[in-house]
PDB file of N, CA and C in Angstrom:
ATOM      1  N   UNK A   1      86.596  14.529 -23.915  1.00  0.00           N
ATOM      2  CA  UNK A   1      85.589  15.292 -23.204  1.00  0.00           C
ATOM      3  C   UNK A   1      86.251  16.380 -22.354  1.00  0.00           C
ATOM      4  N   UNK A   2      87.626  15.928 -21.452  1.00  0.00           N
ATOM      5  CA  UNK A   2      87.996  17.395 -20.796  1.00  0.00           C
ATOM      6  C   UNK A   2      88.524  18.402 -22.132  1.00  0.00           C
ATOM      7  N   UNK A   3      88.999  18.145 -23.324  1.00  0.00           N
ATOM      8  CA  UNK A   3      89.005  19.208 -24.173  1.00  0.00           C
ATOM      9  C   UNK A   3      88.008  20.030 -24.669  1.00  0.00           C
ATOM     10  N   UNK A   4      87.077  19.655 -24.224  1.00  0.00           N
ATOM     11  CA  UNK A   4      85.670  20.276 -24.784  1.00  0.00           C
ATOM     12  C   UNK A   4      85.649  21.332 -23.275  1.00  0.00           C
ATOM     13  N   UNK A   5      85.826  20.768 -22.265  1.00  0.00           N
ATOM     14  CA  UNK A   5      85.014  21.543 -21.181  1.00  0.00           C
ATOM     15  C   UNK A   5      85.959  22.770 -20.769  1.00  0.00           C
ATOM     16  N   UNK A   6      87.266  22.551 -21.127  1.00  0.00           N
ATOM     17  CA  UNK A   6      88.288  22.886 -20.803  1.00  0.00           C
ATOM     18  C   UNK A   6      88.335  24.175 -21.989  1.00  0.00           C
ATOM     19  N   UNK A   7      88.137  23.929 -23.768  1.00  0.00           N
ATOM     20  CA  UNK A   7      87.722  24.881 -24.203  1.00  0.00           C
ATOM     21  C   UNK A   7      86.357  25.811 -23.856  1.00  0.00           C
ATOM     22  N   UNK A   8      85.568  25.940 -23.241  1.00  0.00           N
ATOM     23  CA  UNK A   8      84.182  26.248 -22.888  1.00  0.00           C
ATOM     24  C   UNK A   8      84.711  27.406 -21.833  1.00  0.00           C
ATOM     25  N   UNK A   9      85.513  26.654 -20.999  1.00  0.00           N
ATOM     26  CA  UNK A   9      86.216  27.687 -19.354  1.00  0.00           C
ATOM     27  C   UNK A   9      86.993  28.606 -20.358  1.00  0.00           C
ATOM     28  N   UNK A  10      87.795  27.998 -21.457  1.00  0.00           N
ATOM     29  CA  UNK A  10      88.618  29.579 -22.068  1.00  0.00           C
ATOM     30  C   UNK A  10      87.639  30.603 -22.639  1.00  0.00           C
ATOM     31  N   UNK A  11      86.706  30.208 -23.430  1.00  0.00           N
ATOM     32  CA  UNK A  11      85.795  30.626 -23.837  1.00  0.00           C
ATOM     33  C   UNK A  11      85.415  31.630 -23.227  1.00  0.00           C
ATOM     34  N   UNK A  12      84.434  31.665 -22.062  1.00  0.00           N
ATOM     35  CA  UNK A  12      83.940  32.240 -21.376  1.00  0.00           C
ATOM     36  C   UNK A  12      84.781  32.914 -20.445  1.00  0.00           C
ATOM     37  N   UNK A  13      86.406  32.840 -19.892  1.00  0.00           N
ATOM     38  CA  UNK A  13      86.874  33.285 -19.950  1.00  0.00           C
ATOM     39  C   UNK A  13      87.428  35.374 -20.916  1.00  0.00           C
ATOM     40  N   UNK A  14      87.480  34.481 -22.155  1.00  0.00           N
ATOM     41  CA  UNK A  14      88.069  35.256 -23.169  1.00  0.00           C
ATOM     42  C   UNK A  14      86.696  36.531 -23.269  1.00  0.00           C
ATOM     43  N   UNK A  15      85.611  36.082 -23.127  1.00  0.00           N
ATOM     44  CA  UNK A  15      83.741  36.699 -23.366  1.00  0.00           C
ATOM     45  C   UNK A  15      84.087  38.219 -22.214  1.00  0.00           C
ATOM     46  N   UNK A  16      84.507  37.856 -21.102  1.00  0.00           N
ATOM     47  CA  UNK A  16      84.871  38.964 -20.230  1.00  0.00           C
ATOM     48  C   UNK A  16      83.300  38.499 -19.488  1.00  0.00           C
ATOM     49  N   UNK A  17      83.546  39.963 -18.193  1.00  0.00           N
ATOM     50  CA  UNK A  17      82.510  39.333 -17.169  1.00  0.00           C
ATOM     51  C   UNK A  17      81.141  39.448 -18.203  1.00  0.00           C
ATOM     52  N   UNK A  18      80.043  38.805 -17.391  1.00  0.00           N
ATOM     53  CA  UNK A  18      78.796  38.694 -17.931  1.00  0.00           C
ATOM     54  C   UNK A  18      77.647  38.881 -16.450  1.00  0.00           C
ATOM     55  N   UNK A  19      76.917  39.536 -17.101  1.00  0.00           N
ATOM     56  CA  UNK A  19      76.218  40.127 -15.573  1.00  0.00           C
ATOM     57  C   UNK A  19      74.569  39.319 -16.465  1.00  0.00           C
ATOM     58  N   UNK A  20      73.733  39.158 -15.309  1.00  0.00           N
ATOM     59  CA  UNK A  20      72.396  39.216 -16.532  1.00  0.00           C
ATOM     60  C   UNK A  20      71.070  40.342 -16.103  1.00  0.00           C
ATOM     61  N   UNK A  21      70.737  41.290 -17.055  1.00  0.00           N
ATOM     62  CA  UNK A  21      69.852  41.940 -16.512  1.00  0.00           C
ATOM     63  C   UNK A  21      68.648  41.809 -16.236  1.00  0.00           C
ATOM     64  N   UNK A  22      67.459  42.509 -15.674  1.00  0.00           N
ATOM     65  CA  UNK A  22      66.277  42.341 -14.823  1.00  0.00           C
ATOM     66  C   UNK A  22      65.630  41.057 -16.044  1.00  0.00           C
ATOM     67  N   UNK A  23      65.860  41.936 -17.148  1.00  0.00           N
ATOM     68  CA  UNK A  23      64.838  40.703 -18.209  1.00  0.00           C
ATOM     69  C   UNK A  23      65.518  39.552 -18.404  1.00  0.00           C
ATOM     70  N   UNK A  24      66.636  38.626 -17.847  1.00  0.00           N
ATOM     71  CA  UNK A  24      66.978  37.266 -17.980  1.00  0.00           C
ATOM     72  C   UNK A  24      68.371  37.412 -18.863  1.00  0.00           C
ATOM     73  N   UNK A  25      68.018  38.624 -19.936  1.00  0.00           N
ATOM     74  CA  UNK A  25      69.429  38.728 -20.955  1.00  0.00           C
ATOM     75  C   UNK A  25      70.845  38.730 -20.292  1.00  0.00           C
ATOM     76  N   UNK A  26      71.883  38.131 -20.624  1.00  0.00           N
ATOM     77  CA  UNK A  26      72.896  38.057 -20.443  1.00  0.00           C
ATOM     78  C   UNK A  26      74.087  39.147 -21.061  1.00  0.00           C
ATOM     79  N   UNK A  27      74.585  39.935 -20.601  1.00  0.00           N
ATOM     80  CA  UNK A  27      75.728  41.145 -21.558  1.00  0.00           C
ATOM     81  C   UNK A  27      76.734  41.274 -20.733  1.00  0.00           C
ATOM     82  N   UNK A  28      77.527  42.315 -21.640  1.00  0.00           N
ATOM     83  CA  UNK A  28      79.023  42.205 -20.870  1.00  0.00           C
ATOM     84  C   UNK A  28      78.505  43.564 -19.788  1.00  0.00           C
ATOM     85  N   UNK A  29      79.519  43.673 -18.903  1.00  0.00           N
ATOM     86  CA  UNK A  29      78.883  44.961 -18.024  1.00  0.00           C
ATOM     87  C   UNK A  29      79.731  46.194 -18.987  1.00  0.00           C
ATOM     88  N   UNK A  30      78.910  46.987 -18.644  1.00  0.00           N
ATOM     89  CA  UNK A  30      79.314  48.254 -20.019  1.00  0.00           C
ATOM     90  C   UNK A  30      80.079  49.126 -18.786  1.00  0.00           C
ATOM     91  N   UNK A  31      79.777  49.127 -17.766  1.00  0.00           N
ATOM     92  CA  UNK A  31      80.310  50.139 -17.058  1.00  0.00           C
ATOM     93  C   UNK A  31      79.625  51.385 -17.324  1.00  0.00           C
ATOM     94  N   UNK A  32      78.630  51.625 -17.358  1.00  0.00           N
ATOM     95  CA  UNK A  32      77.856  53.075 -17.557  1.00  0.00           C
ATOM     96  C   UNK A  32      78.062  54.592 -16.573  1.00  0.00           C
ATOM     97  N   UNK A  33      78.576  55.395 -17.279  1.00  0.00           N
ATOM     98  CA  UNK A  33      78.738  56.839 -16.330  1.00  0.00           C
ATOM     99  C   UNK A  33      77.378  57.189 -15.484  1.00  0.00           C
ATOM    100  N   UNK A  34      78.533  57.656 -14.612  1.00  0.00           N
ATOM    101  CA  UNK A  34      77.295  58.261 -13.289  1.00  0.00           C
ATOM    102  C   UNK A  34      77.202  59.754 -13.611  1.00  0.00           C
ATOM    103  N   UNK A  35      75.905  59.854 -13.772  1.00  0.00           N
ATOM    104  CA  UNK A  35      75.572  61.762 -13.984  1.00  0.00           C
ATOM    105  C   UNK A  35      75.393  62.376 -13.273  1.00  0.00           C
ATOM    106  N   UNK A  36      74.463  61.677 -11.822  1.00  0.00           N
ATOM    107  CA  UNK A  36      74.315  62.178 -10.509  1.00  0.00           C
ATOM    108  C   UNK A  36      75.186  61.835  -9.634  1.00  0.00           C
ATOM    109  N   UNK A  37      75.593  61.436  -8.647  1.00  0.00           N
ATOM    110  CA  UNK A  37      76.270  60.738  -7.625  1.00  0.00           C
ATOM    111  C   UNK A  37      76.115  61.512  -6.095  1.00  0.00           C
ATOM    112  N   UNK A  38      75.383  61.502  -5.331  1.00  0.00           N
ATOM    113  CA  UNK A  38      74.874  61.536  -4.079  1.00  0.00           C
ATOM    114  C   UNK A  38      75.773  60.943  -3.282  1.00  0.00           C
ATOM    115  N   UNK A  39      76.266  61.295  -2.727  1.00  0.00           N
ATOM    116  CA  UNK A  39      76.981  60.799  -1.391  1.00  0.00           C
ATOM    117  C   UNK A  39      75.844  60.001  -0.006  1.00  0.00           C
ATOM    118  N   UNK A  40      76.405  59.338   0.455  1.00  0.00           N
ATOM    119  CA  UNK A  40      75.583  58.485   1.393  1.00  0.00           C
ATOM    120  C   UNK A  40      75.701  59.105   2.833  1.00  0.00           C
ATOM    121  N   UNK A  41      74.257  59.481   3.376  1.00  0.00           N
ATOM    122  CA  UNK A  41      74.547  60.347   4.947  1.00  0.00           C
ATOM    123  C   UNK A  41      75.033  59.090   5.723  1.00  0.00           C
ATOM    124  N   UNK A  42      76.428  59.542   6.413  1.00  0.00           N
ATOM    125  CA  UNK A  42      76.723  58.941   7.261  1.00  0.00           C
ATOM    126  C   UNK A  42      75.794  59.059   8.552  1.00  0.00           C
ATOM    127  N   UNK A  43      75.590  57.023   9.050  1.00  0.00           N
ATOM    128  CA  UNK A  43      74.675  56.868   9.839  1.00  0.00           C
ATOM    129  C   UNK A  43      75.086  57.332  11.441  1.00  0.00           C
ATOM    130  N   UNK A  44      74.054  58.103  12.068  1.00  0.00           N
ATOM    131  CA  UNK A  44      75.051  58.828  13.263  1.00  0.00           C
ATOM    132  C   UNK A  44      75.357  57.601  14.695  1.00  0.00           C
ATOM    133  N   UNK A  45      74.488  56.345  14.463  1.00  0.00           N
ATOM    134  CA  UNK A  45      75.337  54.970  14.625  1.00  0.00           C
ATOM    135  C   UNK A  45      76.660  54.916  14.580  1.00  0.00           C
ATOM    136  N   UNK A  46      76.892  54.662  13.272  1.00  0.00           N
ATOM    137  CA  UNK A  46      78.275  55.086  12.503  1.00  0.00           C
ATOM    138  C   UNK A  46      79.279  55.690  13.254  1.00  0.00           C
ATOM    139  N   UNK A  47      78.787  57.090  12.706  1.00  0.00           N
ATOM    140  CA  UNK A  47      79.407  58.260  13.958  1.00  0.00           C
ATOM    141  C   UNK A  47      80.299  57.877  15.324  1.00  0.00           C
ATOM    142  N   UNK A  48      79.237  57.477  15.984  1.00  0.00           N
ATOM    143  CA  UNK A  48      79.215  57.311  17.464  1.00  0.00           C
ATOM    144  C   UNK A  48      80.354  56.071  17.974  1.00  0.00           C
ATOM    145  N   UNK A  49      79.936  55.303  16.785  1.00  0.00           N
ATOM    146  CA  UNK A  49      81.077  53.847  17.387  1.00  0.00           C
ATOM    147  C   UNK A  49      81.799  54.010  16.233  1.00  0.00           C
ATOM    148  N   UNK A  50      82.598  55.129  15.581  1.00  0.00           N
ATOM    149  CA  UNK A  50      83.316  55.753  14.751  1.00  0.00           C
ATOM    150  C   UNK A  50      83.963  54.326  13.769  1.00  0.00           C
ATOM    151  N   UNK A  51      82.793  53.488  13.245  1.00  0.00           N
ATOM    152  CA  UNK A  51      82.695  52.750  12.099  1.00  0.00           C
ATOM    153  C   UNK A  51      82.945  53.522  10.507  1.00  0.00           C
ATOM    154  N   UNK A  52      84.026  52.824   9.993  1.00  0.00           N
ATOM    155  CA  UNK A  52      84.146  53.289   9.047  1.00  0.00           C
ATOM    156  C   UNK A  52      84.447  52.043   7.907  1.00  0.00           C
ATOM    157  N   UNK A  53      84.976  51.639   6.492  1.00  0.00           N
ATOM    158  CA  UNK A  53      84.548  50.663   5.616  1.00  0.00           C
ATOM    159  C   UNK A  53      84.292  50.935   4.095  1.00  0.00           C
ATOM    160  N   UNK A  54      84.015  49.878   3.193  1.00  0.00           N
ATOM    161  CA  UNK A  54      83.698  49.730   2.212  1.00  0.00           C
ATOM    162  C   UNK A  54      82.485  49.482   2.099  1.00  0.00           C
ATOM    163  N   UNK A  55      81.134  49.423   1.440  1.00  0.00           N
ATOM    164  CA  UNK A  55      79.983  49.348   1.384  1.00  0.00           C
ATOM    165  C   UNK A  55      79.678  48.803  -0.496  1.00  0.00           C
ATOM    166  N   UNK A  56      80.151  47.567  -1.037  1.00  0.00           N
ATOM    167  CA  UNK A  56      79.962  46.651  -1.795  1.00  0.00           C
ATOM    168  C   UNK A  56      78.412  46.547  -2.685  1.00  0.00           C
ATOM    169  N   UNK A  57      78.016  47.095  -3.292  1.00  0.00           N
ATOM    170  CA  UNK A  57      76.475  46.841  -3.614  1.00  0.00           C
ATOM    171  C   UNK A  57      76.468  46.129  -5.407  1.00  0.00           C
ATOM    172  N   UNK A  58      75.586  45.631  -5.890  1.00  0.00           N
ATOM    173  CA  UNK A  58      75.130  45.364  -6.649  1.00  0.00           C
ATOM    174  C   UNK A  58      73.872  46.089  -7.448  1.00  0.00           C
ATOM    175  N   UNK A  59      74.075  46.764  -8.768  1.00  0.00           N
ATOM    176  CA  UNK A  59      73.039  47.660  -8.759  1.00  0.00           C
ATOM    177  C   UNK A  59      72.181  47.251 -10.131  1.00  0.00           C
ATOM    178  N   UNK A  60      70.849  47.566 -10.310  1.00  0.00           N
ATOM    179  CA  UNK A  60      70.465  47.143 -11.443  1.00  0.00           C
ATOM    180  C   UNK A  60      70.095  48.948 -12.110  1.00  0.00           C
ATOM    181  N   UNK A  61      70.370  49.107 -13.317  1.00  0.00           N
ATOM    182  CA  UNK A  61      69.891  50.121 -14.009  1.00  0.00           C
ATOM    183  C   UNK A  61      68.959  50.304 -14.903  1.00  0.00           C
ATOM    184  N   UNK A  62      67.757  51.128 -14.949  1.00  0.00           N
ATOM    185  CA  UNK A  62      67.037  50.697 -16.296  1.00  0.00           C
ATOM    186  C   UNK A  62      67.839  51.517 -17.080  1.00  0.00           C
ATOM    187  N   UNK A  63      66.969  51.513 -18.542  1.00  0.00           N
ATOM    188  CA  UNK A  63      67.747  51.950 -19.822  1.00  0.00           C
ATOM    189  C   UNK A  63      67.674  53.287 -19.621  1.00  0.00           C
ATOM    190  N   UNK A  64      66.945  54.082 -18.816  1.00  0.00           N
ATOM    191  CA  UNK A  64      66.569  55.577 -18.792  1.00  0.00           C
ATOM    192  C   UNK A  64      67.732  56.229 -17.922  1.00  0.00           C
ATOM    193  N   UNK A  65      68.750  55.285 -17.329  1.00  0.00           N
ATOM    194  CA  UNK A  65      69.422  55.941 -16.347  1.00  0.00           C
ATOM    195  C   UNK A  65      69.039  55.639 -15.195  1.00  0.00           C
ATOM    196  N   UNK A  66      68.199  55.436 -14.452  1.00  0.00           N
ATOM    197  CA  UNK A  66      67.916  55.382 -12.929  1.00  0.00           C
ATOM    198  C   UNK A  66      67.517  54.400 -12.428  1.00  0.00           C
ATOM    199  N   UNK A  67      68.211  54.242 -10.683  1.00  0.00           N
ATOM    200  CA  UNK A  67      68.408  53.242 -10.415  1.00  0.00           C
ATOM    201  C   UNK A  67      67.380  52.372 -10.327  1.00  0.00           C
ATOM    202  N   UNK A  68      66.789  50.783 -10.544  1.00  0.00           N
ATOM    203  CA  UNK A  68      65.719  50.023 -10.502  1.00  0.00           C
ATOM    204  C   UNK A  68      65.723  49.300  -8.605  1.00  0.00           C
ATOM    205  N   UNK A  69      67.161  48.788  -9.142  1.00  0.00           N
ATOM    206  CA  UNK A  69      67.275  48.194  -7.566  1.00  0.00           C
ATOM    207  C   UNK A  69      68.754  48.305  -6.965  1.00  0.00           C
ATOM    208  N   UNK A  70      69.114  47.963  -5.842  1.00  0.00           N
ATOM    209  CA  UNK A  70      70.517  47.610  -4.742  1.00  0.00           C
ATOM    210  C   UNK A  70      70.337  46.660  -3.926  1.00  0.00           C
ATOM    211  N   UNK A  71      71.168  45.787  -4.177  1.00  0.00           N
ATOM    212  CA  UNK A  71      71.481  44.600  -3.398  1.00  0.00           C
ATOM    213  C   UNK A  71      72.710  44.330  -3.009  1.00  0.00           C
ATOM    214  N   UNK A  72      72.929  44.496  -1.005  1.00  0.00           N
ATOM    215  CA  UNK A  72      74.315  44.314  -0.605  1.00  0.00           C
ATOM    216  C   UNK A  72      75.080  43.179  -1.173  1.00  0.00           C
ATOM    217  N   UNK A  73      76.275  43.090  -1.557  1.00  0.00           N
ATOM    218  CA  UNK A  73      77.004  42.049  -1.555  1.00  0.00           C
ATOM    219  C   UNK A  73      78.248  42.243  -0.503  1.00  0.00           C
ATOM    220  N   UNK A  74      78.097  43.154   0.111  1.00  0.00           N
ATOM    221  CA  UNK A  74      79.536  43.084   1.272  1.00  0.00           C
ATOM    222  C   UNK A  74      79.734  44.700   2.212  1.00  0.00           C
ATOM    223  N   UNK A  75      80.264  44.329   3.339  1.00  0.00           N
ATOM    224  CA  UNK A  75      80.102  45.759   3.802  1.00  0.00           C
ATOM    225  C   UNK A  75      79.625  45.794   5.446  1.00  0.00           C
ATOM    226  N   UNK A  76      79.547  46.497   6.134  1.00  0.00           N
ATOM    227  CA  UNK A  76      79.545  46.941   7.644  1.00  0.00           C
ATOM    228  C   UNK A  76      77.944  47.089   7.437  1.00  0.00           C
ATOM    229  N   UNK A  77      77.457  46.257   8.270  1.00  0.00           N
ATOM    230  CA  UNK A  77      75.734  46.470   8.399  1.00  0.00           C
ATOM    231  C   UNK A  77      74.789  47.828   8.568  1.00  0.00           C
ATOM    232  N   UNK A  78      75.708  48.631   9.366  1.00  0.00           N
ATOM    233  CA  UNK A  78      75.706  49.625  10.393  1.00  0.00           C
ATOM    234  C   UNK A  78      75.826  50.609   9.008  1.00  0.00           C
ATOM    235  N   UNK A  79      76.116  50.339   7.678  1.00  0.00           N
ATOM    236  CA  UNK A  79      76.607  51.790   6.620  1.00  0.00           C
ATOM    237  C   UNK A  79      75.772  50.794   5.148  1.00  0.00           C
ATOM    238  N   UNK A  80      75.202  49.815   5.668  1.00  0.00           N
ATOM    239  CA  UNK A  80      74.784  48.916   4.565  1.00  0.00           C
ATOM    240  C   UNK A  80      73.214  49.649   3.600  1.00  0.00           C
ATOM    241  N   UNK A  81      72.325  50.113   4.587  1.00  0.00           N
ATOM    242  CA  UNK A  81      71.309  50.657   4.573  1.00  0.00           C
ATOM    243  C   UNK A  81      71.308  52.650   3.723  1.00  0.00           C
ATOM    244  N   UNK A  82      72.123  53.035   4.476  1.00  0.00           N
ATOM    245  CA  UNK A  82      72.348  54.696   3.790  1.00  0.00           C
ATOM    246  C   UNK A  82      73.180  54.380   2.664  1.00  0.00           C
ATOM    247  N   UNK A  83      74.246  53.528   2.414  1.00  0.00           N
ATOM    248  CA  UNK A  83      74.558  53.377   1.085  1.00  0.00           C
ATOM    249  C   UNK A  83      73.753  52.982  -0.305  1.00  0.00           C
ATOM    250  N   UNK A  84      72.380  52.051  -0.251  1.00  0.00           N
ATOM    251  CA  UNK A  84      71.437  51.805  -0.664  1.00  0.00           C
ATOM    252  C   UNK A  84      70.617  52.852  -1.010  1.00  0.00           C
ATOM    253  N   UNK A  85      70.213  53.570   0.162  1.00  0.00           N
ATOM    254  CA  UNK A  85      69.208  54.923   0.034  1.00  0.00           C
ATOM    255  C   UNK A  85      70.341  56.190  -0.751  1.00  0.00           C
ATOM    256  N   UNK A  86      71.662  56.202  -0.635  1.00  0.00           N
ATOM    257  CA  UNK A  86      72.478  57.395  -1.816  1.00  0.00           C
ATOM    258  C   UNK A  86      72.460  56.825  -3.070  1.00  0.00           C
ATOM    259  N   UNK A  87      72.796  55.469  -2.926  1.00  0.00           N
ATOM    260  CA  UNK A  87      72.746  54.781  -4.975  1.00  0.00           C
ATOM    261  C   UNK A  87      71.348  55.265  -5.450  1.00  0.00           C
ATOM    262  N   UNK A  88      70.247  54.489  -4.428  1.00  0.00           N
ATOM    263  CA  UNK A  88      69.092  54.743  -5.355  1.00  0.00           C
ATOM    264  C   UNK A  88      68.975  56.091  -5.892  1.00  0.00           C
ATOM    265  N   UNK A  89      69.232  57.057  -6.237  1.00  0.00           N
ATOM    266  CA  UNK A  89      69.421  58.124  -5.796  1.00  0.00           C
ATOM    267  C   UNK A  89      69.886  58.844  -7.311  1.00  0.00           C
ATOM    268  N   UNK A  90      70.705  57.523  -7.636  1.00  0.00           N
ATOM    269  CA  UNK A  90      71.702  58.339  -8.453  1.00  0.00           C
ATOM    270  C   UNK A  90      71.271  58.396  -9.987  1.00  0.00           C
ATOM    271  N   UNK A  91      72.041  58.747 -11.024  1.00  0.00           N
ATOM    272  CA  UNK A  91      71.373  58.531 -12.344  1.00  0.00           C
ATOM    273  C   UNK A  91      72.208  58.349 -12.751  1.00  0.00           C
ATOM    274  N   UNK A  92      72.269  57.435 -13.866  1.00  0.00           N
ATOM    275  CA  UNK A  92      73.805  57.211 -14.845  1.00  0.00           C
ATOM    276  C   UNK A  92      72.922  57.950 -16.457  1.00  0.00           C
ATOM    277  N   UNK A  93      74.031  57.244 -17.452  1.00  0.00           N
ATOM    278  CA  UNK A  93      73.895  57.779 -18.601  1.00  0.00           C
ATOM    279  C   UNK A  93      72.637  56.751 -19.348  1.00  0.00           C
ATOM    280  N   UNK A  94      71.708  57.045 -20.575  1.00  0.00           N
ATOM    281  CA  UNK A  94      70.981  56.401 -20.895  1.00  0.00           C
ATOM    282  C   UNK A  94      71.358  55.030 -21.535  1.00  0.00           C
ATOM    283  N   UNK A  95      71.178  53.768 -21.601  1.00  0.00           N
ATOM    284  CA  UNK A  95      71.337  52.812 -22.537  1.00  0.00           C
ATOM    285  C   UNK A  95      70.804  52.233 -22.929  1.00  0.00           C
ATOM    286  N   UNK A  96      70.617  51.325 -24.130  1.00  0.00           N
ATOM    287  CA  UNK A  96      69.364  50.525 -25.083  1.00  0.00           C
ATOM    288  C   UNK A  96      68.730  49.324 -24.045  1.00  0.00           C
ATOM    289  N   UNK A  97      69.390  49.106 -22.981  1.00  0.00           N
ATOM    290  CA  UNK A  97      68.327  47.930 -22.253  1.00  0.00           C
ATOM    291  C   UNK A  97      68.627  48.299 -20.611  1.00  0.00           C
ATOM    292  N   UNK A  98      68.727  47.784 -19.982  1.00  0.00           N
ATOM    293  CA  UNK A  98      68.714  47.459 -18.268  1.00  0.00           C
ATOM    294  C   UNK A  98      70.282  47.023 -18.394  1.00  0.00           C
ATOM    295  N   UNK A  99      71.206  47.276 -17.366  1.00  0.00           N
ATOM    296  CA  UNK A  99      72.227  46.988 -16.971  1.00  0.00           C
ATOM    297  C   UNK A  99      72.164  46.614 -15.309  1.00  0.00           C
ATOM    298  N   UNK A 100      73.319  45.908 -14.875  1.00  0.00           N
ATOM    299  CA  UNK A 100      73.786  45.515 -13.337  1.00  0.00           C
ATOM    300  C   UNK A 100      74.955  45.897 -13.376  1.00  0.00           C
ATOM    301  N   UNK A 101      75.558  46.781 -12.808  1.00  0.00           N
ATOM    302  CA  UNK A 101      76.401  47.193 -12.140  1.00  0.00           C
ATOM    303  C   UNK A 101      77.207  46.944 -10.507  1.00  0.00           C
ATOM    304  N   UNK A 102      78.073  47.065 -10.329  1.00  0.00           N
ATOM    305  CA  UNK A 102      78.952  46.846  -9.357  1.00  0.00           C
ATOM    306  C   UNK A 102      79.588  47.989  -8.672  1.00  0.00           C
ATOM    307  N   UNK A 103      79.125  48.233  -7.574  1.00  0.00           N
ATOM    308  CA  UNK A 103      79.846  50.012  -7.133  1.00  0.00           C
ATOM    309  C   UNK A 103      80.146  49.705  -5.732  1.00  0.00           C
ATOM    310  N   UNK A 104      81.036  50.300  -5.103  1.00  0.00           N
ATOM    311  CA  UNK A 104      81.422  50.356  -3.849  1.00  0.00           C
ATOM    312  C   UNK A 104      81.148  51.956  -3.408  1.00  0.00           C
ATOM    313  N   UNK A 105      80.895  52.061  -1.769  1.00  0.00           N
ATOM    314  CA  UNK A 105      80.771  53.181  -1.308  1.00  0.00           C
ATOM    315  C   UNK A 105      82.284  53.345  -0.035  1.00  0.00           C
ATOM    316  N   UNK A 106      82.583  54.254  -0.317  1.00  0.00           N
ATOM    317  CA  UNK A 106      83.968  54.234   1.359  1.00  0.00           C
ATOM    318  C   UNK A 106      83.218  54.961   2.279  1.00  0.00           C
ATOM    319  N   UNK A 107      82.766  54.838   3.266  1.00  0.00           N
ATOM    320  CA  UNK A 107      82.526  55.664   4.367  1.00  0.00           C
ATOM    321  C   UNK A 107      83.997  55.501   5.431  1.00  0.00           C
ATOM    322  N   UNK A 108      84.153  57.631   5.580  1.00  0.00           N
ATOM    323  CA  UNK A 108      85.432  57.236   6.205  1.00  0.00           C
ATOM    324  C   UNK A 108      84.331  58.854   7.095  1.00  0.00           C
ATOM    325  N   UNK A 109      84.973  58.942   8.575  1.00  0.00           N
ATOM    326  CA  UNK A 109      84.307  59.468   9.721  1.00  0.00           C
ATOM    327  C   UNK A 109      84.894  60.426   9.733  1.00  0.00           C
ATOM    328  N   UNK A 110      85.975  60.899   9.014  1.00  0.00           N
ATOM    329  CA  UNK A 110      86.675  62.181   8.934  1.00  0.00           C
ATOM    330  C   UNK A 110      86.075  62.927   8.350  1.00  0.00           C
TER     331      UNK A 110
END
């Protein structure tokens, strides 16, 4: 029995990551090009207590290119919100179903 479970972990291993999109389907992440890309207004919060960081999101794409949803997975609270409002924002390239994506934002105060 651990040879079975133990082949299953290489398995899925070897498959590469697996994201699942809005409709339940499971795929590899394609990595889809960005056509638009909007920069995120730095929050004048931000600014002021000269916060700066990575901003971690989770993104879902429909097949048309544009964004469906953003969900933080990591990041300075204070830059969590305008990074959300620049993704949505953005457009990638078209593909045959819905994708999730993985993007980071840098806010730097310079």
């Amino acid at each position: 029995m651990r040879r079975v479970g133990s082949l299953i972990v290489a398995l899925a291993l070897c498959a590469g990551p697996l994201t699942r999109t809005s409709t339940g389907q499971v795929q590899r992440d394609a990595e889809r090009k960005v056509i638009i890309r909007l920069a995120p207004v730095y929050p004048e919060l931000a600014k002021r207590m000269h916060v700066s960081g990575v901003v971690k999101l989770e993104i879902m794409i429909r097949a048309n290119g544009s964004v469906k949803s953003a969900k933080a997975l990591g990041g300075n609270p204070v830059l969590i919100q305008a990074a959300i409002d620049a993704v949505l924002k953005w457009k990638f390239e078209t593909a045959p179903e819905d994708t999730a994506e993985v993007v980071q934002l840098t806010f730097d105060p310079r």
